[in-house]
N, C-alpha and C. Protein backbone atom coordinates (compact mmCIF):
# COMPACT_ATOMS: atom_id res chain seq x y z
N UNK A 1 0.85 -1.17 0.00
CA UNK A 1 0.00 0.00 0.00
C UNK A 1 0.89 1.22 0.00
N UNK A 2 0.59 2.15 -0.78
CA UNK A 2 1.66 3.20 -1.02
C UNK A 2 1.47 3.99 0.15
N UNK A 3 2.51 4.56 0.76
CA UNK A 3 2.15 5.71 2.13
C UNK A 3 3.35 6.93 1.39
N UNK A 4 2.71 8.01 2.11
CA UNK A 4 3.48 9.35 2.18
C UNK A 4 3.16 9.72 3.57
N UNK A 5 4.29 10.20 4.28
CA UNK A 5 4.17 10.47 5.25
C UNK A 5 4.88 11.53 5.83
N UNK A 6 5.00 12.09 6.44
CA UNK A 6 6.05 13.58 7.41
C UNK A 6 6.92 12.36 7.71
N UNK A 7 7.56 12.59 8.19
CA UNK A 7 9.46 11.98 8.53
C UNK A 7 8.95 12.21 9.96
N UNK A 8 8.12 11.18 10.44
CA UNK A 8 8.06 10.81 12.19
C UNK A 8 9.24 10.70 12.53
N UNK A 9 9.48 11.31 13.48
CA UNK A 9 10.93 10.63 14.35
C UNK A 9 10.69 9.79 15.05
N UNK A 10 11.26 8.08 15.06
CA UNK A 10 10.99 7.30 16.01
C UNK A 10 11.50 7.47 17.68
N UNK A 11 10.37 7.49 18.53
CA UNK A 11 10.47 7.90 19.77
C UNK A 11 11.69 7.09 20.21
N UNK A 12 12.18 7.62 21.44
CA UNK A 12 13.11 6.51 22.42
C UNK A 12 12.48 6.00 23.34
N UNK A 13 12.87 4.27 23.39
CA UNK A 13 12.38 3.01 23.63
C UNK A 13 13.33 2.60 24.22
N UNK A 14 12.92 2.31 25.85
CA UNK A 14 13.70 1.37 26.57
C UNK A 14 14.12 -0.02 25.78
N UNK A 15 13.26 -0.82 24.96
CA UNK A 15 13.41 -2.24 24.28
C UNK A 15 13.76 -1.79 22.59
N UNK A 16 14.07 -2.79 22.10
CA UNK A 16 14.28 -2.85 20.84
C UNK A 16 12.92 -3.71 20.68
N UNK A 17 12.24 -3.86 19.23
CA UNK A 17 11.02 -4.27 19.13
C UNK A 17 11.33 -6.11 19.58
N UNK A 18 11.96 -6.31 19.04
CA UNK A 18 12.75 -7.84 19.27
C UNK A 18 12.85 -8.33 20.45
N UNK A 19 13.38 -7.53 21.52
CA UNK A 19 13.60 -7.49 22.72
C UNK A 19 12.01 -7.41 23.21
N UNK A 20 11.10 -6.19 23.10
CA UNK A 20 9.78 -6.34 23.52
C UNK A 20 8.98 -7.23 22.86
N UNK A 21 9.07 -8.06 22.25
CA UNK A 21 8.55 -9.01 21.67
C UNK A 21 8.84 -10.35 22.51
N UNK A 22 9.79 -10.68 22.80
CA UNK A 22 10.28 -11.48 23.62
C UNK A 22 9.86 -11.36 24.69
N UNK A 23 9.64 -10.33 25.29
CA UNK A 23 9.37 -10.01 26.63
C UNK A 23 7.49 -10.26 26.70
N UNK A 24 7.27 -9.86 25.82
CA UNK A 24 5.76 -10.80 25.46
C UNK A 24 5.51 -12.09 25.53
N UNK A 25 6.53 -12.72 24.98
CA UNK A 25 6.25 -13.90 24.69
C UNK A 25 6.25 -14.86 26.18
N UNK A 26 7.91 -14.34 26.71
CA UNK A 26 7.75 -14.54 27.59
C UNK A 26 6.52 -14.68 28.86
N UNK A 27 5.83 -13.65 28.84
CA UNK A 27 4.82 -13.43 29.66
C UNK A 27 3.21 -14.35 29.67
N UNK A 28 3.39 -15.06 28.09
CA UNK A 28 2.43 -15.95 27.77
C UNK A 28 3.05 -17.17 27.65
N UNK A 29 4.25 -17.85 28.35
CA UNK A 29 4.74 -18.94 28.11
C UNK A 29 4.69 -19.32 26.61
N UNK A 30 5.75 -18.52 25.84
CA UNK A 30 5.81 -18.92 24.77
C UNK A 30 6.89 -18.56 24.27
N UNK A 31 7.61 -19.77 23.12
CA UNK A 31 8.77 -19.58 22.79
C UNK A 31 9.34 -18.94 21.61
N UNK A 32 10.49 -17.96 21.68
CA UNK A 32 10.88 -17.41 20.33
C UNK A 32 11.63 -18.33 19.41
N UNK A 33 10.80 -18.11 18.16
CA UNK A 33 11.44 -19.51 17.04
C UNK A 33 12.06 -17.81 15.68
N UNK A 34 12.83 -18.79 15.44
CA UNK A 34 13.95 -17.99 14.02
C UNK A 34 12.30 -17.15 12.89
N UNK A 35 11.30 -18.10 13.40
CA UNK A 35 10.31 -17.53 11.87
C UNK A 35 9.90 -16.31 12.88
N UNK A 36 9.41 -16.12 13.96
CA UNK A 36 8.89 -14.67 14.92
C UNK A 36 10.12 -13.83 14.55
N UNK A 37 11.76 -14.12 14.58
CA UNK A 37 12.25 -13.69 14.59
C UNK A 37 12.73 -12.55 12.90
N UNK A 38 12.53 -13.57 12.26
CA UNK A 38 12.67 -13.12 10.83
C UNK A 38 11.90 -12.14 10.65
N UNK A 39 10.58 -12.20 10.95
CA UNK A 39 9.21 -11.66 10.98
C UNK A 39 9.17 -10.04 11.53
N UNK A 40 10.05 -10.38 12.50
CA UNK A 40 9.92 -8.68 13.22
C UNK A 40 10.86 -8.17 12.84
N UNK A 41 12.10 -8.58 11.88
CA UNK A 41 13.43 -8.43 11.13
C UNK A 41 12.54 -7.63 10.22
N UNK A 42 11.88 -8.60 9.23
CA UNK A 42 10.82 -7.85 7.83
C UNK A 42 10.17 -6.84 8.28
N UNK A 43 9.71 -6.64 9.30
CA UNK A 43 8.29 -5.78 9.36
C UNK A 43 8.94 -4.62 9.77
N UNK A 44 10.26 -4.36 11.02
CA UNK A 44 10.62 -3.63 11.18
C UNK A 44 11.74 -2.54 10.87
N UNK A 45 12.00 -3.27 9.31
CA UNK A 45 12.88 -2.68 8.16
C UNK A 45 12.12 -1.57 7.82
N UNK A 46 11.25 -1.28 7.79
CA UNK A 46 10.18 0.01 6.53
C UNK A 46 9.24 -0.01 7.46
N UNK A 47 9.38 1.75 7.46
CA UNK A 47 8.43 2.26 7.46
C UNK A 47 7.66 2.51 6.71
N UNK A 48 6.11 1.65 6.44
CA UNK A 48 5.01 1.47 5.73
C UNK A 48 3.82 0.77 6.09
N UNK A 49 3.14 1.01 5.76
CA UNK A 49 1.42 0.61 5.68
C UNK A 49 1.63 -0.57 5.12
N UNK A 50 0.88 -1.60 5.05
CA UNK A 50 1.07 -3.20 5.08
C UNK A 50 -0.06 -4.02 4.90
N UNK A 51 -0.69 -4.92 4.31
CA UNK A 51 -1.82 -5.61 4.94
C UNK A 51 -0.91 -6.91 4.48
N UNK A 52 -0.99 -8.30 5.06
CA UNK A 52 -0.46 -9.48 5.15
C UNK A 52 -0.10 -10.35 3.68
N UNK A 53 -1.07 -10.22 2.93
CA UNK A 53 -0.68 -10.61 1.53
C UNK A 53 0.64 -9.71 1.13
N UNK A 54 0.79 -8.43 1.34
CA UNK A 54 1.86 -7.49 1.11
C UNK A 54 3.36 -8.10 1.27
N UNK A 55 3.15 -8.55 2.82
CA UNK A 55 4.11 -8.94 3.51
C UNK A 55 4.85 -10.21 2.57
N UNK A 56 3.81 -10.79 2.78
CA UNK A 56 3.98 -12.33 2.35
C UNK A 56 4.51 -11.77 1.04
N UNK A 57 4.26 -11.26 0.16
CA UNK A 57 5.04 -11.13 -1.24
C UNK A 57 6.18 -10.86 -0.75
N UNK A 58 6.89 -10.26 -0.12
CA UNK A 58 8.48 -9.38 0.49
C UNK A 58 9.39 -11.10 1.05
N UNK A 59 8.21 -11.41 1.54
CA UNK A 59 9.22 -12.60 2.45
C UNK A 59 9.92 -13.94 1.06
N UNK A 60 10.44 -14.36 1.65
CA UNK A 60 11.34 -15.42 0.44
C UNK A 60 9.87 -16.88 0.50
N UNK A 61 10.01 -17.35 -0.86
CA UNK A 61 9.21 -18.40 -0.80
C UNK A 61 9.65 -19.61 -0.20
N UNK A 62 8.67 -20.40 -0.82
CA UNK A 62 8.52 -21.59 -0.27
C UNK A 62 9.45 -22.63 -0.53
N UNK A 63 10.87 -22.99 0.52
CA UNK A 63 11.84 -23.84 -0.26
C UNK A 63 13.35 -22.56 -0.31
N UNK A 64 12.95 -21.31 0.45
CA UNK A 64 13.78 -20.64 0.32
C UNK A 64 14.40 -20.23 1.54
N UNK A 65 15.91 -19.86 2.25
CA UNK A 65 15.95 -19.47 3.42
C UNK A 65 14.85 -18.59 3.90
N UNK A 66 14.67 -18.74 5.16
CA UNK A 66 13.77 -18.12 5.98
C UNK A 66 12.24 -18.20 5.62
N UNK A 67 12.22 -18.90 4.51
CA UNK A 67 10.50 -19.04 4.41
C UNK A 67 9.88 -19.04 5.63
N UNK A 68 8.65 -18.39 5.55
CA UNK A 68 7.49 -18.36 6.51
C UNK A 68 5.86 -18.86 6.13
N UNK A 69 5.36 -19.82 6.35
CA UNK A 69 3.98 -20.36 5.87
C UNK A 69 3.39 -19.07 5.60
N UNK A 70 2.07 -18.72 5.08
CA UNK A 70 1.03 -17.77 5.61
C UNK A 70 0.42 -17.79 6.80
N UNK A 71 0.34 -19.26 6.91
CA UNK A 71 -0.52 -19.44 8.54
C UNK A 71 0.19 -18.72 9.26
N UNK A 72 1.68 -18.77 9.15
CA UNK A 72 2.21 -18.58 11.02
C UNK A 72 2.65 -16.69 10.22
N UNK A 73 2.51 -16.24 9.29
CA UNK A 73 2.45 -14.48 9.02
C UNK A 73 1.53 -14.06 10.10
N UNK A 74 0.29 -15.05 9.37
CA UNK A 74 -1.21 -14.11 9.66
C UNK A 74 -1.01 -14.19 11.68
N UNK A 75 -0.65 -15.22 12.01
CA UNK A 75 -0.86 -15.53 13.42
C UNK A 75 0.10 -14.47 13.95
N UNK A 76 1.47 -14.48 13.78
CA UNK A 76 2.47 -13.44 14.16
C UNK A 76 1.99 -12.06 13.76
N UNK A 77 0.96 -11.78 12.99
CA UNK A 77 0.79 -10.43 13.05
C UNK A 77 0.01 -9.84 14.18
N UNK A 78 -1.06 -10.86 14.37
CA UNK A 78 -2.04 -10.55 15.69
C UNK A 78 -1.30 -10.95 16.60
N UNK A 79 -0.07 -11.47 16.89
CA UNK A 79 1.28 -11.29 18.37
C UNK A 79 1.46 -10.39 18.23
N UNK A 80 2.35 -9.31 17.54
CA UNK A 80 2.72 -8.12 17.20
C UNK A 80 1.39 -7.23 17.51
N UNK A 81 0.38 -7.40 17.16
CA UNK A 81 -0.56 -6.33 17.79
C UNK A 81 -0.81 -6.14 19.03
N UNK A 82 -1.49 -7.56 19.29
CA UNK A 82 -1.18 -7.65 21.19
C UNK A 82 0.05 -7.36 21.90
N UNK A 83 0.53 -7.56 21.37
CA UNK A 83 2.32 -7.26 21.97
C UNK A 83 2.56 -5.48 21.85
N UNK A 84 1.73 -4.87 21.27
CA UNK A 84 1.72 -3.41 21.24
C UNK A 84 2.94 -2.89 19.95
N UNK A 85 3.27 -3.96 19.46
CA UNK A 85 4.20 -3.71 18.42
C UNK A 85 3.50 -2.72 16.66
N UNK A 86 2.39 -3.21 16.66
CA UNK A 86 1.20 -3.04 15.44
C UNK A 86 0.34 -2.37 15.87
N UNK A 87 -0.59 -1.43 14.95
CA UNK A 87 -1.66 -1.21 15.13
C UNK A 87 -2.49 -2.27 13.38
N UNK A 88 -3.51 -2.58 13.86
CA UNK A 88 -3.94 -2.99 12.67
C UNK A 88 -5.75 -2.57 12.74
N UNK A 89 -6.01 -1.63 11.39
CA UNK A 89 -7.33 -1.30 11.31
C UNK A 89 -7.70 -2.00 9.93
N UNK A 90 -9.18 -1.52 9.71
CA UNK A 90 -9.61 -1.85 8.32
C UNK A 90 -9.96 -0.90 7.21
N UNK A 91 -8.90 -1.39 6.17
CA UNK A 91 -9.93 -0.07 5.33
C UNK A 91 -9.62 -1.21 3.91
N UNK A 92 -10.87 -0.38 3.09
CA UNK A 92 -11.07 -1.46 1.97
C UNK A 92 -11.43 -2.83 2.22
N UNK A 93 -12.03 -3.13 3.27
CA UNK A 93 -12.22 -4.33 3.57
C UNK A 93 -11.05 -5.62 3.66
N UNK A 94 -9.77 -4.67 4.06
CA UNK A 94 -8.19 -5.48 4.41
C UNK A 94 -8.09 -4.64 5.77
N UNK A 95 -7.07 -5.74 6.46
CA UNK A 95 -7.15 -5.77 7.66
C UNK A 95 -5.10 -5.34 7.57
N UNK A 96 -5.40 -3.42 7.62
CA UNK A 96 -3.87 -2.94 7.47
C UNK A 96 -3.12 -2.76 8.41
N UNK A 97 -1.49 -2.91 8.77
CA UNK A 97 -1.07 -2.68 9.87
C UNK A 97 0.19 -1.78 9.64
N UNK A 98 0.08 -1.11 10.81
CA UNK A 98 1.59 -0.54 10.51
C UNK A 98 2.24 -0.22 11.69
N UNK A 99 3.33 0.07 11.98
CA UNK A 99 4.13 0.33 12.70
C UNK A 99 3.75 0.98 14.35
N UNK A 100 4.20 0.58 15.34
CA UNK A 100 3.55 1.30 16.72
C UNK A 100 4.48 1.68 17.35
N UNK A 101 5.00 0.69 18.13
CA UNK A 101 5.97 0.63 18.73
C UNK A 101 6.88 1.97 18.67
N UNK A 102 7.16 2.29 19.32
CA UNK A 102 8.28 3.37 18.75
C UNK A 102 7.93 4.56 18.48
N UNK A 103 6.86 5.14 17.57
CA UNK A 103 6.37 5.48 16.96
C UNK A 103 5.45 6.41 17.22
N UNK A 104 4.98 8.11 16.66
CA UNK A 104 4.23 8.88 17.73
C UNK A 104 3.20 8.50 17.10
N UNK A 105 2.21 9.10 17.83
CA UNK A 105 0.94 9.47 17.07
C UNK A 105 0.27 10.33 16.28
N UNK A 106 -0.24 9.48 15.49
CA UNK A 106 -0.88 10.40 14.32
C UNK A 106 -2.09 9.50 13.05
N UNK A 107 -1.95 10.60 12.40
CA UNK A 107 -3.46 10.08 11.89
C UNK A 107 -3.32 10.11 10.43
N UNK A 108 -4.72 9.89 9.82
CA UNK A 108 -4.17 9.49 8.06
C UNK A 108 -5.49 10.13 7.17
N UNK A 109 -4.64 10.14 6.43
CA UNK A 109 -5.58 10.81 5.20
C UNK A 109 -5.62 9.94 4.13
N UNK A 110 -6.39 9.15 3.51
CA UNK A 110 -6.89 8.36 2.48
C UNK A 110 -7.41 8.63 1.33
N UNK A 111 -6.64 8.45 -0.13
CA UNK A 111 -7.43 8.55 -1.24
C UNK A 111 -8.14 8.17 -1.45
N UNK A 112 -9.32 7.95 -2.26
CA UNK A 112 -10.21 6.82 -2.25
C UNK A 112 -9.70 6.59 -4.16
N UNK A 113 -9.07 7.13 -4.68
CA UNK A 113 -8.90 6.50 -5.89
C UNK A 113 -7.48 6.20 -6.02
N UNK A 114 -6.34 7.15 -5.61
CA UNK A 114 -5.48 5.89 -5.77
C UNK A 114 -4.27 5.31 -4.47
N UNK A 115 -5.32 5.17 -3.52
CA UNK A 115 -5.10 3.70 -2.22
C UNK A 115 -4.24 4.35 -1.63
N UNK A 116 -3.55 5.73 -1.87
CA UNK A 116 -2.32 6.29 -0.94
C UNK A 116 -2.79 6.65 0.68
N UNK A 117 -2.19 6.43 1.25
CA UNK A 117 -2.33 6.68 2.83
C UNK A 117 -1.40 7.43 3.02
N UNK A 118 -1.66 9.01 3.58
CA UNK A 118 -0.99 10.65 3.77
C UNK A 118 -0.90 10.00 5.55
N UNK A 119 0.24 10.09 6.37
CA UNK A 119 0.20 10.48 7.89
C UNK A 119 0.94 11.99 7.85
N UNK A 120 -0.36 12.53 8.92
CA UNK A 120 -0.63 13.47 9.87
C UNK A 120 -0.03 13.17 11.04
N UNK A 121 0.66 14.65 11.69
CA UNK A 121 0.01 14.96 13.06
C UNK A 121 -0.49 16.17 13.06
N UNK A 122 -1.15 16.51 14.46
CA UNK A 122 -1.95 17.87 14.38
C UNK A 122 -1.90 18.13 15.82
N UNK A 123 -1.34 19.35 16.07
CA UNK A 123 -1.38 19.73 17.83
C UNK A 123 -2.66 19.87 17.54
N UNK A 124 -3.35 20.76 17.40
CA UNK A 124 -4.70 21.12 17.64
C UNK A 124 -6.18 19.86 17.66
N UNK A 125 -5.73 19.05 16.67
CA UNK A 125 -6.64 18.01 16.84
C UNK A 125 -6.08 16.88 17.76
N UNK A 126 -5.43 16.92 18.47
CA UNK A 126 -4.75 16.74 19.59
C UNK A 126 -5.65 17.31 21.03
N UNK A 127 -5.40 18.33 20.67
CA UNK A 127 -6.21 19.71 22.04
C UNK A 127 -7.53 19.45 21.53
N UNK A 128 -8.37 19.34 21.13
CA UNK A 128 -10.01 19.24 20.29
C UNK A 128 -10.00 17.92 21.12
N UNK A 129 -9.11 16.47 20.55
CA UNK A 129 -10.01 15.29 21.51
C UNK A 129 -9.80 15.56 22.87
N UNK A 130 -8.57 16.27 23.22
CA UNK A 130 -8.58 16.38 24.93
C UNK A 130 -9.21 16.76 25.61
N UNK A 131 -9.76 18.03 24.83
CA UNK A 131 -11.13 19.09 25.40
C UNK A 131 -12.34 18.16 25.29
N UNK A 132 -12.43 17.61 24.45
CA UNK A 132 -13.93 16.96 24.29
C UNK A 132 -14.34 15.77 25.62
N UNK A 133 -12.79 14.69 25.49
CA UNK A 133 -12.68 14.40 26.71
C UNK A 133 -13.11 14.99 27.67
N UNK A 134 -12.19 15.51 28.09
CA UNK A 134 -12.30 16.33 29.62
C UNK A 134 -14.08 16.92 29.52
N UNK A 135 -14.82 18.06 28.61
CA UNK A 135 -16.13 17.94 29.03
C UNK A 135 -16.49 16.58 29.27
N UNK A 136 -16.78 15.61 29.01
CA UNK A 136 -17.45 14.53 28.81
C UNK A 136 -16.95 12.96 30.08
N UNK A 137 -16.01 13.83 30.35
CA UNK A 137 -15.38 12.77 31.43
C UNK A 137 -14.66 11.81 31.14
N UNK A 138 -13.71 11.77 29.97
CA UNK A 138 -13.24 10.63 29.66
C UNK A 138 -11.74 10.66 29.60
N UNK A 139 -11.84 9.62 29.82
CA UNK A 139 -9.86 9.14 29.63
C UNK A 139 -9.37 8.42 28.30
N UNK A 140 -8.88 9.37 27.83
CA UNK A 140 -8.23 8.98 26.33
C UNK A 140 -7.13 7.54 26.58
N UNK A 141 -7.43 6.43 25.88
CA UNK A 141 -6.59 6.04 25.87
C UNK A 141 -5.68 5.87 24.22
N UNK A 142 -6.00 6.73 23.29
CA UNK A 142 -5.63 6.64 22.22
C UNK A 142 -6.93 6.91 21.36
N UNK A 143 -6.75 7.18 19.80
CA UNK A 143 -7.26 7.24 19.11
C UNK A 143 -6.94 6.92 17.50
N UNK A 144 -7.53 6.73 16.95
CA UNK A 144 -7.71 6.58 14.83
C UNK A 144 -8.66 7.40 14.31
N UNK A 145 -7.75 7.96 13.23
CA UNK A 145 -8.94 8.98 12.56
C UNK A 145 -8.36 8.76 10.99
N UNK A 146 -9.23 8.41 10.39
CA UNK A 146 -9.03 8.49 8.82
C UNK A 146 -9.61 9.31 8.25
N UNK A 147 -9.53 9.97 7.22
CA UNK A 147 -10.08 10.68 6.44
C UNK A 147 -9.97 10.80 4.81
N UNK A 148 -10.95 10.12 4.62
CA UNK A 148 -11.28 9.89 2.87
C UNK A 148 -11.43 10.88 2.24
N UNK A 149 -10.88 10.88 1.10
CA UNK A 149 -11.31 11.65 0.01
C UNK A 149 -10.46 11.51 -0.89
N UNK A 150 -9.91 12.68 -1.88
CA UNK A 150 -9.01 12.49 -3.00
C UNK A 150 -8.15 13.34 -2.99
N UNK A 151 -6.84 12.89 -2.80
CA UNK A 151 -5.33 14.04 -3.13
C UNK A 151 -5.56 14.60 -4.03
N UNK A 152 -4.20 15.73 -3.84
CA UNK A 152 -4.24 16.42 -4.86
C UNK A 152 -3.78 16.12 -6.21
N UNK A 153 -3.12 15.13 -6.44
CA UNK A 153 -2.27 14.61 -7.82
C UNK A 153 -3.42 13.70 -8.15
N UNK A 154 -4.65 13.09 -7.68
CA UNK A 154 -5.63 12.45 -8.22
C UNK A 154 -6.32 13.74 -8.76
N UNK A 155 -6.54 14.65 -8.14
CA UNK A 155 -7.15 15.91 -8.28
C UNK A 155 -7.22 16.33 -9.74
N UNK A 156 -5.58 16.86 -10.11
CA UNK A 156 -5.25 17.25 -11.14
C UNK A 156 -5.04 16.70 -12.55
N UNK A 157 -5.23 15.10 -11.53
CA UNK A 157 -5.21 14.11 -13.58
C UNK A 157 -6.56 14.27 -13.83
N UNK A 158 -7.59 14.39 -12.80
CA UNK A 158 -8.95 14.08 -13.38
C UNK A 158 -9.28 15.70 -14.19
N UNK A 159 -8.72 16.96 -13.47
CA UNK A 159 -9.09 18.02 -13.97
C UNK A 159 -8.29 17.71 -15.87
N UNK A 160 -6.92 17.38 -15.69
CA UNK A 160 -6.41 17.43 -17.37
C UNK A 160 -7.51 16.51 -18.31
N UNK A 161 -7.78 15.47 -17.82
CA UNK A 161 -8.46 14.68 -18.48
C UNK A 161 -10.13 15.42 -19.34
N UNK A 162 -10.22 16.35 -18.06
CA UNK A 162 -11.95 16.52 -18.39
C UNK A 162 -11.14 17.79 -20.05
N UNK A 163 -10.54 18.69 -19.44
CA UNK A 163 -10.21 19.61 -20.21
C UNK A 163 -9.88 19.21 -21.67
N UNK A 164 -9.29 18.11 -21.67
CA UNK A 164 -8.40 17.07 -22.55
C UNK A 164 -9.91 16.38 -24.02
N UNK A 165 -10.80 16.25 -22.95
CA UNK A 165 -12.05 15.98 -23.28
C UNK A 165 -13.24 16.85 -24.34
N UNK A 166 -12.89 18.33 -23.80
CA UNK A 166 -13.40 18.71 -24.58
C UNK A 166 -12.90 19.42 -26.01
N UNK A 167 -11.58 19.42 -25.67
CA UNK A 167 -11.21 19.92 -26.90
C UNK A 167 -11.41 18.98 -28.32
């Protein structure tokens, strides 16, 4: 999935994702194998938007060092979420994930024609959920905000095209 994004600076993290991953695992009696390991190697190379078929194309096939089934992708991705490593939402009816860990917060802007995902941040829409909170009594524990519509470079092919049209 194509992303454009501001140049987040990744926060400082007592763990390396590897290290907090482990430390997960640990906590559910469970053991780290070379494929979890490969896995958080791949995912935590790029910064990018992702949904699991994605992945699975990047990783080496079947019969190749480090192969990884699909079964044990799809399963290691929902570790990585619980593990606070991922966030994973839905859009387009795919189940996308991207990067947490580490990572500040912020929010996204969505084409609806060609699939790019823009990250945001915004002090002010920042201060807007806090305020709303606070009237309302609530304790933020995070938030997602998407917002559909169409960039500007979708913008401008459709304007050449119409123009293009009538001549």
């Amino acid at each position: 999935m194509p992303t454009s994004s501001e140049s987040f600076e990744p926060l400082d993290v007592s763990l390396s994702p590897q290290e907090r991953f482990e430390e997960y695992l640990q906590t559910r009696g469970l053991r780290q194998t070379s494929q979890r390991k490969f896995l958080i190697e791949a995912v935590f190379q790029e910064h990018d938007h992702f949904d699991a078929d994605e992945l699975i194309d990047r990783l080496p096939r079947r019969g190749e060092k480090n192969y990884v089934s699909s079964a044990t992708v799809y399963r290691t991705l929902r570790e990585f979420v619980d593990a606070g490593l991922l966030k994973s939402f839905q859009l387009d009816g795919r189940t996308v994930y991207e990067l947490d860990y580490g990572y500040p917060q912020h929010d996204h802007l969505y084409c609806t024609r060609c699939r790019k995902l823009f990250e945001f941040q915004s002090e002010s829409l920042m201060q807007l959920r806090d305020e709303v909170a606070h009237e309302k009594g609530f304790r933020v524990s995070g938030h997602r905000m998407i917002i559909q519509g169409v960039c500007r470079d979708c913008t401008k092919n459709r304007r050449k095209k119409r123009k293009q049209d009538l001549v």
